[in-house]
PDB file of N, CA and C in Angstrom:
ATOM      1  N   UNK A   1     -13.365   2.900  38.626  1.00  0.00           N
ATOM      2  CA  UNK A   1     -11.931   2.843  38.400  1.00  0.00           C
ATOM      3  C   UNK A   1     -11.203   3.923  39.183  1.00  0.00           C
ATOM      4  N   UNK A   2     -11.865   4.999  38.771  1.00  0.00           N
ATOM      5  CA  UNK A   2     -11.266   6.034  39.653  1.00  0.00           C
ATOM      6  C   UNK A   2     -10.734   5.909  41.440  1.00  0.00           C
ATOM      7  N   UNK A   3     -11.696   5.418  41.795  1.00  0.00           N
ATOM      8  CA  UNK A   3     -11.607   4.685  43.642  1.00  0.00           C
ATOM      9  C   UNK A   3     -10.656   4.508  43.876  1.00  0.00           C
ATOM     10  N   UNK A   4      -9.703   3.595  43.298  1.00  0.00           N
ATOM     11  CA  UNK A   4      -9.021   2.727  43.425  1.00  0.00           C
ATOM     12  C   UNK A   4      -7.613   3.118  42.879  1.00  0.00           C
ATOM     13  N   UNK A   5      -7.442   4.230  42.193  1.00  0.00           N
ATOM     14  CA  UNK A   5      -6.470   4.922  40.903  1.00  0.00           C
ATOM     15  C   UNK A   5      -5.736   5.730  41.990  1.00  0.00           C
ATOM     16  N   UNK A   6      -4.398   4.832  41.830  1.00  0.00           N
ATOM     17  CA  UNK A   6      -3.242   5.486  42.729  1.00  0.00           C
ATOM     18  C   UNK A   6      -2.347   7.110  42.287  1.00  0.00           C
ATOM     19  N   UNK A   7      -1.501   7.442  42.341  1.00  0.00           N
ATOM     20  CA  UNK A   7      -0.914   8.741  41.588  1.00  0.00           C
ATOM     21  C   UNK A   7      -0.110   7.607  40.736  1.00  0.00           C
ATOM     22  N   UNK A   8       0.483   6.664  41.210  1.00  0.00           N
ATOM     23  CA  UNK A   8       1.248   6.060  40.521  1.00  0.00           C
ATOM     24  C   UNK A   8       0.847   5.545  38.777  1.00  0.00           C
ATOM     25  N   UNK A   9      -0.410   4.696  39.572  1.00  0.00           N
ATOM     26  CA  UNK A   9      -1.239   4.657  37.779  1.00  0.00           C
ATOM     27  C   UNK A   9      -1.984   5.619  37.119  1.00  0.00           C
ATOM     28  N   UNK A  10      -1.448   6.607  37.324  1.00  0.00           N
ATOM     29  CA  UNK A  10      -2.218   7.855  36.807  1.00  0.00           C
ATOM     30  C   UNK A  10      -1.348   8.101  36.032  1.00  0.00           C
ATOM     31  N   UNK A  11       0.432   7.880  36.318  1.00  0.00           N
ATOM     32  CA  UNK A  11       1.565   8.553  35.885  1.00  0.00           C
ATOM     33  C   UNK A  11       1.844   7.662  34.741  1.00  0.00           C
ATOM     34  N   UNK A  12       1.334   6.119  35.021  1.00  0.00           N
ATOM     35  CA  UNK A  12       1.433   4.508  33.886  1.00  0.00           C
ATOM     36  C   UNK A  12       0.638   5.051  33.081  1.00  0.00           C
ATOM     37  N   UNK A  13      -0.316   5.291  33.007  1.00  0.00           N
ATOM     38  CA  UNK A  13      -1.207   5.184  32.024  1.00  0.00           C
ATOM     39  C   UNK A  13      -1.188   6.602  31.217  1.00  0.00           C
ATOM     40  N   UNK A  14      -0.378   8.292  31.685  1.00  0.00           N
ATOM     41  CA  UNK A  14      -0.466   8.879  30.899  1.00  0.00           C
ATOM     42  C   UNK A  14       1.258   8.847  29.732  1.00  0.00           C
ATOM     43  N   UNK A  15       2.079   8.025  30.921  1.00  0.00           N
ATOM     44  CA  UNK A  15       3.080   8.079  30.247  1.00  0.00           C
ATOM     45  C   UNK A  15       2.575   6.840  29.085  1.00  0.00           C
ATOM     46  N   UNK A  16       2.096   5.958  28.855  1.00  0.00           N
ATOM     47  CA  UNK A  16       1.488   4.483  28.427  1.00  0.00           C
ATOM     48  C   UNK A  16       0.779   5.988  27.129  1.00  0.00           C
ATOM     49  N   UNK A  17       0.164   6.577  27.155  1.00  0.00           N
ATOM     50  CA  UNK A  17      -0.517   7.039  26.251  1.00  0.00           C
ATOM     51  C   UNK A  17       0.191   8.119  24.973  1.00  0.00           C
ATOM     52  N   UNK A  18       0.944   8.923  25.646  1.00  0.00           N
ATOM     53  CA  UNK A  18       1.942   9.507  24.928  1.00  0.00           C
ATOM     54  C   UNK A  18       2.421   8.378  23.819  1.00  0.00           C
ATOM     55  N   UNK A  19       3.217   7.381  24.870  1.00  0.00           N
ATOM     56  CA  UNK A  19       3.821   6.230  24.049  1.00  0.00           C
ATOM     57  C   UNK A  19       3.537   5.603  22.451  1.00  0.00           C
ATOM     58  N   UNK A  20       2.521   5.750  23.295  1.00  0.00           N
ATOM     59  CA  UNK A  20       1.466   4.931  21.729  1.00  0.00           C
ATOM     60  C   UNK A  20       0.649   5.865  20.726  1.00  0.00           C
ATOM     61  N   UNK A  21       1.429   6.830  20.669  1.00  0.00           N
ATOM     62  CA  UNK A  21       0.925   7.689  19.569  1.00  0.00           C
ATOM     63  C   UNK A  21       1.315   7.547  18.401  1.00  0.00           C
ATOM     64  N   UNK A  22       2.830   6.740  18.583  1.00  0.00           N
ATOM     65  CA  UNK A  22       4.029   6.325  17.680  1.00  0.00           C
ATOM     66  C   UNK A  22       2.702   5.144  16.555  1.00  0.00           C
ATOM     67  N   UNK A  23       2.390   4.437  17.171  1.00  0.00           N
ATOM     68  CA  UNK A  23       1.515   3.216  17.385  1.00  0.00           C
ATOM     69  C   UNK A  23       0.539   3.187  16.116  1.00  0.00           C
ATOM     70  N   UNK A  24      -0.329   4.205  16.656  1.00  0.00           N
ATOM     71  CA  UNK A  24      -1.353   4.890  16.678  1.00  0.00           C
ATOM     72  C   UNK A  24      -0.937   5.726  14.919  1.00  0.00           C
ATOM     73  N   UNK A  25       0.074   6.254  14.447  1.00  0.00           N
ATOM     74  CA  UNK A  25       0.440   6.607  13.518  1.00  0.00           C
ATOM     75  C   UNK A  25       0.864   5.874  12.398  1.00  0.00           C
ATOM     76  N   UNK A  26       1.113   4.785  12.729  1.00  0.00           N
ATOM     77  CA  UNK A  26       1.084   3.346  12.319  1.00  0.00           C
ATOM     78  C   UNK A  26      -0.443   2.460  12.111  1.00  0.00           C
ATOM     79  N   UNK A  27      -1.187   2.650  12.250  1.00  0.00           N
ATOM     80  CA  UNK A  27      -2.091   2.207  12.579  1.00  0.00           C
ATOM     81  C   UNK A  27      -3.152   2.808  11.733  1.00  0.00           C
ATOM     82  N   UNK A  28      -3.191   4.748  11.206  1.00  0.00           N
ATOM     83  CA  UNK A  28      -3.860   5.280  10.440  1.00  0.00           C
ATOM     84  C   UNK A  28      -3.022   5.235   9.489  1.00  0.00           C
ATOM     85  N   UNK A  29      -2.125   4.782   9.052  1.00  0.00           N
ATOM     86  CA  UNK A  29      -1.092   4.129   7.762  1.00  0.00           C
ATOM     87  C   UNK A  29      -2.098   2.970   7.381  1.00  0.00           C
ATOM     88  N   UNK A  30      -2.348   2.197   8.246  1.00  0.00           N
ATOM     89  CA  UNK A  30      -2.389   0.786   7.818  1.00  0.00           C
ATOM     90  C   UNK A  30      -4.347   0.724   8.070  1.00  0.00           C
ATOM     91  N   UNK A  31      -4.764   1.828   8.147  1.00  0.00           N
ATOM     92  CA  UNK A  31      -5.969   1.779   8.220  1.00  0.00           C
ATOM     93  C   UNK A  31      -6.818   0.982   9.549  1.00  0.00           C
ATOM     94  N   UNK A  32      -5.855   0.733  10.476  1.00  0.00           N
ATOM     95  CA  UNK A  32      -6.984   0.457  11.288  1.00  0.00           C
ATOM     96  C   UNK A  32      -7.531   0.950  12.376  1.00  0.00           C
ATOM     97  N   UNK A  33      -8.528   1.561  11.869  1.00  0.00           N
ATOM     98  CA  UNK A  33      -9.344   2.834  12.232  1.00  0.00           C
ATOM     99  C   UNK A  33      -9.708   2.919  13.761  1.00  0.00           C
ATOM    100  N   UNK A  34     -10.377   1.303  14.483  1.00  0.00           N
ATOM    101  CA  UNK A  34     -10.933   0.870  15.466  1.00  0.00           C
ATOM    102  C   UNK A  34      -9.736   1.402  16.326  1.00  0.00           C
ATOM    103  N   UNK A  35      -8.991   0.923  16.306  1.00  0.00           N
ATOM    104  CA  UNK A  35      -7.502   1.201  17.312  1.00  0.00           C
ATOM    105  C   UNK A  35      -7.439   2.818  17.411  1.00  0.00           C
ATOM    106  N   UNK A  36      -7.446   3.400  16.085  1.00  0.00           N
ATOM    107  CA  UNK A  36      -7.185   4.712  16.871  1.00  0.00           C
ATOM    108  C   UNK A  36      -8.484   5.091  17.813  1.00  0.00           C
ATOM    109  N   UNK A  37      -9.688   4.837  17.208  1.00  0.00           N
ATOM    110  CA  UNK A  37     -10.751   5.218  17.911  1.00  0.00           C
ATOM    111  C   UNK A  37     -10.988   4.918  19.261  1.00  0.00           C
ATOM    112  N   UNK A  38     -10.186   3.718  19.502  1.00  0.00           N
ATOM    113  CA  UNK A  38     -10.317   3.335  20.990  1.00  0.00           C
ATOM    114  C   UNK A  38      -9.173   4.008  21.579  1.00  0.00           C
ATOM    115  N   UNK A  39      -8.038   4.318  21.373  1.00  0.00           N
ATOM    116  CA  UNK A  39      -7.089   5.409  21.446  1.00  0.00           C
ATOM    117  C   UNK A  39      -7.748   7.103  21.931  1.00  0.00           C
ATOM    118  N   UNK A  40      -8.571   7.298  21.226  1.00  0.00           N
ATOM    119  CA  UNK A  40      -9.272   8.293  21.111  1.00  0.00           C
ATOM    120  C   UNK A  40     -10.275   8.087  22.735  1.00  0.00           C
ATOM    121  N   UNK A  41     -10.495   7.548  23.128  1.00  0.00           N
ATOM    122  CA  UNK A  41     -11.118   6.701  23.898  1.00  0.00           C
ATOM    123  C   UNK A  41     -10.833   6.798  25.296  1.00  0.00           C
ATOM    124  N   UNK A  42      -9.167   6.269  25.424  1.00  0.00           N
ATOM    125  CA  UNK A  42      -8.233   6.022  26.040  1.00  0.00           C
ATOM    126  C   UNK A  42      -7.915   7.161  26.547  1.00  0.00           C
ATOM    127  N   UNK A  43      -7.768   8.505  25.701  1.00  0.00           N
ATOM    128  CA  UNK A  43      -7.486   9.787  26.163  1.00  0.00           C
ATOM    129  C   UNK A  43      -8.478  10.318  26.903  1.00  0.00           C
ATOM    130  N   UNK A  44      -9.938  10.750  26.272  1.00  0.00           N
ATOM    131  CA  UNK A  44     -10.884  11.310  27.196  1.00  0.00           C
ATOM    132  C   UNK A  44     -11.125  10.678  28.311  1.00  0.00           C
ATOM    133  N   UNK A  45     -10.824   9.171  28.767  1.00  0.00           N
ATOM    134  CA  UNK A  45     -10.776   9.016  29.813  1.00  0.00           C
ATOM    135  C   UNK A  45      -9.866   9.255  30.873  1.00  0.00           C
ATOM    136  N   UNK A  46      -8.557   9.479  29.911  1.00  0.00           N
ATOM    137  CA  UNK A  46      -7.310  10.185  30.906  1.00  0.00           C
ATOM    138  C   UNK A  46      -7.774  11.196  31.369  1.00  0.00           C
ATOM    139  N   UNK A  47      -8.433  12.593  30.616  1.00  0.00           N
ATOM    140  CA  UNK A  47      -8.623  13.505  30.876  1.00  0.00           C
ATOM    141  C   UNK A  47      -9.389  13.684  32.025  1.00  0.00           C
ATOM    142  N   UNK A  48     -11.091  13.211  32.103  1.00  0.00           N
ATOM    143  CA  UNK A  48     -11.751  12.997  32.737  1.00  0.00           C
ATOM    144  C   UNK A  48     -11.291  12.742  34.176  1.00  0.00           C
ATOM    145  N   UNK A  49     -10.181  11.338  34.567  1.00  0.00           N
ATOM    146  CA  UNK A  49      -9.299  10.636  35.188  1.00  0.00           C
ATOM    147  C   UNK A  49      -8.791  11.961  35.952  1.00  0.00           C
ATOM    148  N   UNK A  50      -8.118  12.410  35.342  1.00  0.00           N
ATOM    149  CA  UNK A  50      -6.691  13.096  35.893  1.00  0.00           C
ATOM    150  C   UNK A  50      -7.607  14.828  36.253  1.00  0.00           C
ATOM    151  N   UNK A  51      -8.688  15.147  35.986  1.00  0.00           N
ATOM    152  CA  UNK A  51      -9.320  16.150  36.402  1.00  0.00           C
ATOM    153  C   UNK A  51     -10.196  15.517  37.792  1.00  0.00           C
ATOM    154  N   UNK A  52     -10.239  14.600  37.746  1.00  0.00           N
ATOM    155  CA  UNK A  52     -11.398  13.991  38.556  1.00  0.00           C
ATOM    156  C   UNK A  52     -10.340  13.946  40.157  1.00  0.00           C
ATOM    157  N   UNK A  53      -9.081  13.687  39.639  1.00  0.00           N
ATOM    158  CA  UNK A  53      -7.680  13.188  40.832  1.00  0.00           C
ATOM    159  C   UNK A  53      -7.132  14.374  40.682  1.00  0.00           C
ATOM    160  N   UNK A  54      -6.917  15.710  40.461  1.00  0.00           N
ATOM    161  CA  UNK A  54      -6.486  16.775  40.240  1.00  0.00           C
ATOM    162  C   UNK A  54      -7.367  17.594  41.548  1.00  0.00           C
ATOM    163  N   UNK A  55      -8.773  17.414  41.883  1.00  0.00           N
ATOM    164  CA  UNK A  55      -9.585  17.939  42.617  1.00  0.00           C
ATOM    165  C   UNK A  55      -9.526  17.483  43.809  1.00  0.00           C
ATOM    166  N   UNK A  56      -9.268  15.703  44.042  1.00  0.00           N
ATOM    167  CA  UNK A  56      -9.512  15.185  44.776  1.00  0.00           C
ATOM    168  C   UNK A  56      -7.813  15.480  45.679  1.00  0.00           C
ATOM    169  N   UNK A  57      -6.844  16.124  45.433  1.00  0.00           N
ATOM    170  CA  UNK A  57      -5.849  16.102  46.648  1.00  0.00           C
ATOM    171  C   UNK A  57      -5.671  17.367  46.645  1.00  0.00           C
ATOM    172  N   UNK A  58      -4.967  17.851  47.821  1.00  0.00           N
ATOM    173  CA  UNK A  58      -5.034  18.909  48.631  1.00  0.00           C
ATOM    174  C   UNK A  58      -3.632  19.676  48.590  1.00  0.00           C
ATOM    175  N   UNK A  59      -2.836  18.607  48.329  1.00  0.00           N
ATOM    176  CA  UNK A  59      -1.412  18.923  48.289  1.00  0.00           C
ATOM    177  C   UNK A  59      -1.275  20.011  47.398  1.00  0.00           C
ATOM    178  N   UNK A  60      -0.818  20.820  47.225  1.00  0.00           N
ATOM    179  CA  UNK A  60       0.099  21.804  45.685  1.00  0.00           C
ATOM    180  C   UNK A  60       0.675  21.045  44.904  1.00  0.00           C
ATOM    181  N   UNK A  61       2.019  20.813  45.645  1.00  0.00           N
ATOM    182  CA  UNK A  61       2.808  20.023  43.965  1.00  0.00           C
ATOM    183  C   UNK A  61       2.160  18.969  43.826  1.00  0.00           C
ATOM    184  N   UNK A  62       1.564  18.124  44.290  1.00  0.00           N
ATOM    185  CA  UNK A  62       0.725  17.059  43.663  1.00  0.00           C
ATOM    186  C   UNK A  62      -0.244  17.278  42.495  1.00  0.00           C
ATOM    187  N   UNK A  63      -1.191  18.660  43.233  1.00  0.00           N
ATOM    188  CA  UNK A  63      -2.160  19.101  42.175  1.00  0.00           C
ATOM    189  C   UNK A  63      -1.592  19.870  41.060  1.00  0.00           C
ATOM    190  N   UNK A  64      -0.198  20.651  40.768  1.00  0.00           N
ATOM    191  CA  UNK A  64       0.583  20.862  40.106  1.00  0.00           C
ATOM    192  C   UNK A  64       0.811  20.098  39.512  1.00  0.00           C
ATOM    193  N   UNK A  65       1.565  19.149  39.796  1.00  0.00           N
ATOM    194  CA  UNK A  65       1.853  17.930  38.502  1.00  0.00           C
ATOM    195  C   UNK A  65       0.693  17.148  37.777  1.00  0.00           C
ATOM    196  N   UNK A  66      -0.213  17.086  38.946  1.00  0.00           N
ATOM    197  CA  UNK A  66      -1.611  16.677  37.701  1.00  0.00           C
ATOM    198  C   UNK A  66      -2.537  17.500  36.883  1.00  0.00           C
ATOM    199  N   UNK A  67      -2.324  18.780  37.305  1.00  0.00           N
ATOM    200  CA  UNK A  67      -2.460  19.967  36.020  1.00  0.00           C
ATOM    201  C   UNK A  67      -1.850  19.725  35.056  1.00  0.00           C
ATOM    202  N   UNK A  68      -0.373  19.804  35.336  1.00  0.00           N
ATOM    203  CA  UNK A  68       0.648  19.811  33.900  1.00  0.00           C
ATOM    204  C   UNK A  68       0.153  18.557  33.293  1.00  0.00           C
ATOM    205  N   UNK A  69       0.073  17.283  33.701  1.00  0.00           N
ATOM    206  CA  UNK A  69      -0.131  15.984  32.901  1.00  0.00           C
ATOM    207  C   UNK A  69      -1.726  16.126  32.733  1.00  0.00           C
ATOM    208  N   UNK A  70      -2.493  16.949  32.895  1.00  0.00           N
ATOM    209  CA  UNK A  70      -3.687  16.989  32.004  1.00  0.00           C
ATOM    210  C   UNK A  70      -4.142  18.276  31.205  1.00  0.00           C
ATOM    211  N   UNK A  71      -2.906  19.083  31.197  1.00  0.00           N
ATOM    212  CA  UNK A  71      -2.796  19.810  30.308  1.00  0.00           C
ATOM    213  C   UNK A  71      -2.119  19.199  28.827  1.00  0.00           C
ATOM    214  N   UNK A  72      -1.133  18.433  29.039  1.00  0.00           N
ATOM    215  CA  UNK A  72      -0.400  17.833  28.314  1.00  0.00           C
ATOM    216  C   UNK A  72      -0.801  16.967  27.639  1.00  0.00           C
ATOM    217  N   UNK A  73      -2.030  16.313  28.262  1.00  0.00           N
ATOM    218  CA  UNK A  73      -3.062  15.635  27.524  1.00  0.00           C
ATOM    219  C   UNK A  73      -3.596  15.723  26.495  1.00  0.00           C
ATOM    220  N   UNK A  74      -4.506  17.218  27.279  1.00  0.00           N
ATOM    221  CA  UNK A  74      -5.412  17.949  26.263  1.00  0.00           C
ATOM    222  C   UNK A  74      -4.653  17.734  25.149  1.00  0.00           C
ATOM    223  N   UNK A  75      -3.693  18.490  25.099  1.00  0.00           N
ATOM    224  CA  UNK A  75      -2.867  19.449  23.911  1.00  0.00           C
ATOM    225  C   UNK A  75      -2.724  17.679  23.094  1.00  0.00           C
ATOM    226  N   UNK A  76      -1.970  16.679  23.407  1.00  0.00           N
ATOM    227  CA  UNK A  76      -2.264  15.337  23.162  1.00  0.00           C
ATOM    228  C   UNK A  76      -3.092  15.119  22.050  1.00  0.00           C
ATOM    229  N   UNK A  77      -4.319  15.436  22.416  1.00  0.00           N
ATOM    230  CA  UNK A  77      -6.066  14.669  21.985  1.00  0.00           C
ATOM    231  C   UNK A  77      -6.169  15.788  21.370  1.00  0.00           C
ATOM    232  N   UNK A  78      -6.088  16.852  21.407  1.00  0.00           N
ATOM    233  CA  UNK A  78      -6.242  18.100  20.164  1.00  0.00           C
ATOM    234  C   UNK A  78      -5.238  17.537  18.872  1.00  0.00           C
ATOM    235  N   UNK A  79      -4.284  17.384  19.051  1.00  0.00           N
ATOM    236  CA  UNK A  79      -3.249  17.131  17.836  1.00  0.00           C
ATOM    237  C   UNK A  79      -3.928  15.437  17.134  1.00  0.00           C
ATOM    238  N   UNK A  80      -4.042  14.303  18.460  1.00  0.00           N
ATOM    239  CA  UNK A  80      -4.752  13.407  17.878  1.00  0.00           C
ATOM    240  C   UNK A  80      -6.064  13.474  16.745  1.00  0.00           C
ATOM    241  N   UNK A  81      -7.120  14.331  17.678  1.00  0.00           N
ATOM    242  CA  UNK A  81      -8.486  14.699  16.647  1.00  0.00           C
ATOM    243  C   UNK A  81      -7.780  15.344  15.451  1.00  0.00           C
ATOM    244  N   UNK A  82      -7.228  16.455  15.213  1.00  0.00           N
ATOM    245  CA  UNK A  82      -6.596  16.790  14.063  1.00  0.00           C
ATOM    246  C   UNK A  82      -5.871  15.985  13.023  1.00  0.00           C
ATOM    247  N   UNK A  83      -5.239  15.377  13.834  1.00  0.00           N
ATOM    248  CA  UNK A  83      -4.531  14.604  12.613  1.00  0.00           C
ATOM    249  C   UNK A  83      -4.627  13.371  12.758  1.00  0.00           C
ATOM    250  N   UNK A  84      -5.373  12.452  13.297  1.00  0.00           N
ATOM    251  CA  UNK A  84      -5.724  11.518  13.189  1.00  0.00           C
ATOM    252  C   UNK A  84      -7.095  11.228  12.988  1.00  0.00           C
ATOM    253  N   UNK A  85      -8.130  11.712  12.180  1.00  0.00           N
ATOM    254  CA  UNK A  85      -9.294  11.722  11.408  1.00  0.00           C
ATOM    255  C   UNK A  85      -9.836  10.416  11.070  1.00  0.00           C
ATOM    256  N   UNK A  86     -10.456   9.916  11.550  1.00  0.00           N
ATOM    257  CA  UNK A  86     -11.194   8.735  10.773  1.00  0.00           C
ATOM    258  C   UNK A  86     -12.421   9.285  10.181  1.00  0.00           C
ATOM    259  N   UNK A  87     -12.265   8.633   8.770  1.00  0.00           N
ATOM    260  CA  UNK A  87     -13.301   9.262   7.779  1.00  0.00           C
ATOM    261  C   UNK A  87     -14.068   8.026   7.137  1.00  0.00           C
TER     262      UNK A  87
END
């Protein structure tokens, strides 16, 4: 996937993830657990993603902005694991 992963869908899919946290909070309301877990899912592969494309360009502000959006992540998937617990 990575190969092929433009800056553009890097920017879809972390803004796409934020999004659905709303979702996702809805979802450990209503118990369904699978969704967040694949949510859960969804993030470490952002992370992974956006460290993997963070290395791979040369530019500054490019690699700048994909610091900040996988910092922003992290912090993301920390608050997710915390408060979104499947037990």
């Amino acid at each position: 996937m990575f190969k092929n992963l433009t800056m553009r869908n890097a920017e879809d899919w972390y803004k796409n993830e934020f999004e659905k946290l709303g979702w996702m909070i809805l979802a450990k309301h209503e118990k369904k657990l699978a969704k967040i877990t694949q949510y859960k899912i969804n993030l470490d592969g952002l992370i992974k993603t956006l460290e993997k494309l963070e290395s791979s360009y040369e530019d500054v502000d490019r690699k700048k902005d994909i610091h900040i959006m996988l910092e922003n992540t992290k912090v993301l998937k920390d608050f997710v694991d915390k408060k979104l617990k499947i037990q």
